[in-house]
Protein backbone atom coordinates (compact mmCIF):
# COMPACT_ATOMS: atom_id res chain seq x y z
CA UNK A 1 -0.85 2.84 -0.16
CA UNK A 2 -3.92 5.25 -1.03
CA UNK A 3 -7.21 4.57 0.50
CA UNK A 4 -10.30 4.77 -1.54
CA UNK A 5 -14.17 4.48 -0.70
CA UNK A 6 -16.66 4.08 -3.39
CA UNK A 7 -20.42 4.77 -3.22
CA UNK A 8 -21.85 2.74 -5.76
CA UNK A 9 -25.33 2.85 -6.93
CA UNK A 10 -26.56 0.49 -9.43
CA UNK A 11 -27.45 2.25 -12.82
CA UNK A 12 -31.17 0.78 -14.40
CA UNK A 13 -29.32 -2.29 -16.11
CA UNK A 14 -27.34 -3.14 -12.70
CA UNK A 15 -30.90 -3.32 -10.78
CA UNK A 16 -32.23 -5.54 -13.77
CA UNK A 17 -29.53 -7.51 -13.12
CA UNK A 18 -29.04 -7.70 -9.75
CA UNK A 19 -29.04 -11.20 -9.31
CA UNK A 20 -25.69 -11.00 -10.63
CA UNK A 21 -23.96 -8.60 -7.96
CA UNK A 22 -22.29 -10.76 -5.81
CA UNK A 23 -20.67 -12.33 -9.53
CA UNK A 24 -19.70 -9.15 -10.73
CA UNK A 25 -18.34 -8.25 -7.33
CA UNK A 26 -15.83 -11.55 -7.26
CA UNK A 27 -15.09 -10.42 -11.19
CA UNK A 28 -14.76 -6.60 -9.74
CA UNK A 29 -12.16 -7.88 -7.13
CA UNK A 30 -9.96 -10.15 -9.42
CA UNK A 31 -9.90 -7.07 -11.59
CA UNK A 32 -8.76 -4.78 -8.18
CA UNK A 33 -5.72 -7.84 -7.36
CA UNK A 34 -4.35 -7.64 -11.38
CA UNK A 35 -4.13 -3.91 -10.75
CA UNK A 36 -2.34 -4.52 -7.55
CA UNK A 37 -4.84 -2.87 -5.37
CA UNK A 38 -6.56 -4.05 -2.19
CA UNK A 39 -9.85 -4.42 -2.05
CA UNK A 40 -10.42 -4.06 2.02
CA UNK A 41 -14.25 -4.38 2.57
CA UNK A 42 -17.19 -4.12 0.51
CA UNK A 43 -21.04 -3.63 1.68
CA UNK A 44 -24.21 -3.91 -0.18
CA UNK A 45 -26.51 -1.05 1.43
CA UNK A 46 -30.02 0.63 1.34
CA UNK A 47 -30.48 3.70 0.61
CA UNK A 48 -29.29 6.50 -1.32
CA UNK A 49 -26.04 3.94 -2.55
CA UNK A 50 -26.29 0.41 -3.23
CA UNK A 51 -23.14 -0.80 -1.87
CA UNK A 52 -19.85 0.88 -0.25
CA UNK A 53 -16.24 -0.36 -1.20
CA UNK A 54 -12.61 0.08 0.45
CA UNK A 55 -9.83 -0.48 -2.11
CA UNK A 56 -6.46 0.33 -1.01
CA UNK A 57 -3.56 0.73 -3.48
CA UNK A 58 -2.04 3.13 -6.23
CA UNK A 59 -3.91 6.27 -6.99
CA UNK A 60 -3.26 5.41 -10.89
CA UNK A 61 -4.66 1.84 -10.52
CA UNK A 62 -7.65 2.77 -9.11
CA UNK A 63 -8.65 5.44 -11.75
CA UNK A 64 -8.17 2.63 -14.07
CA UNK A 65 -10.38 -0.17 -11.64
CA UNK A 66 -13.04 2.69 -11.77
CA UNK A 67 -13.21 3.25 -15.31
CA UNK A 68 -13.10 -0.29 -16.24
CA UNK A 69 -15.89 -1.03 -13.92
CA UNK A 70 -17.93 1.92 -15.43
CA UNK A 71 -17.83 1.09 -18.83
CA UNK A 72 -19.31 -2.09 -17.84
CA UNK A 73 -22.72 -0.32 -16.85
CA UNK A 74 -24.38 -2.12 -13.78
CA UNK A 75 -22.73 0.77 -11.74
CA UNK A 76 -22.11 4.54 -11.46
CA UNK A 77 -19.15 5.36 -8.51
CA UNK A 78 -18.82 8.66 -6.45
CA UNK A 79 -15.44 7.94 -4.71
CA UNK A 80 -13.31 9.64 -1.72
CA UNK A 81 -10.15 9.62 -0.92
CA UNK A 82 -9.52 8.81 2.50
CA UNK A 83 -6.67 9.18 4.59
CA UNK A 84 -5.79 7.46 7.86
CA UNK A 85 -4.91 9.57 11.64
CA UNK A 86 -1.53 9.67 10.81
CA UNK A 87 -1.84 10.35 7.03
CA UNK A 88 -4.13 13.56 8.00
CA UNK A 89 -1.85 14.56 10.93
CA UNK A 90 1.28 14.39 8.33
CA UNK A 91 -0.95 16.43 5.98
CA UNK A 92 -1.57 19.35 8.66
CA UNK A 93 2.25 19.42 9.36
CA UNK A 94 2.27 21.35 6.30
CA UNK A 95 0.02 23.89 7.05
CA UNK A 96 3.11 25.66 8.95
């Protein structure tokens, strides 16, 4: 499974509505489990993002989460892949 963390910053019509967040995050989550990905801790956070997500799961799925999500509006992603200790180490037994 493929680790993924999100920045997310709300866009002007996610702030108007921000009331709503924790909604949209139990909507953003049932849409995460129906792609069968993970979604492994989420923060809401000041400054320079608005909240910070872990989804775990298929590279493919979470594209698709992502773009779903941003067609909706309230938010605008930046998102990393990260990789575990023993997912980097198998990574640098390549640099041979």
């Amino acid at each position: 499974m493929a680790t993924f963390i999100s920045l997310v910053s709300f866009t002007d019509q996610g702030i108007r509505n921000v009331k709503d967040s924790p909604d949209r995050f139990v909507a953003f989550k049932a849409m995460a489990e129906q792609l069968g990905l993970s979604v492994k801790a989420a923060y809401w956070t000041v400054g320079n993002h608005d909240m910070v997500l872990i989804v775990e799961g298929p590279e493919d799925a979470a594209t698709t989460l992502l773009l779903k999500v941003g067609t909706l509006g309230n938010v605008r992603t930046q998102t990393l892949r990260g990789y575990s200790e023993q997912e980097f180490r198998g990574l640098l037994g390549g640099l041979r």
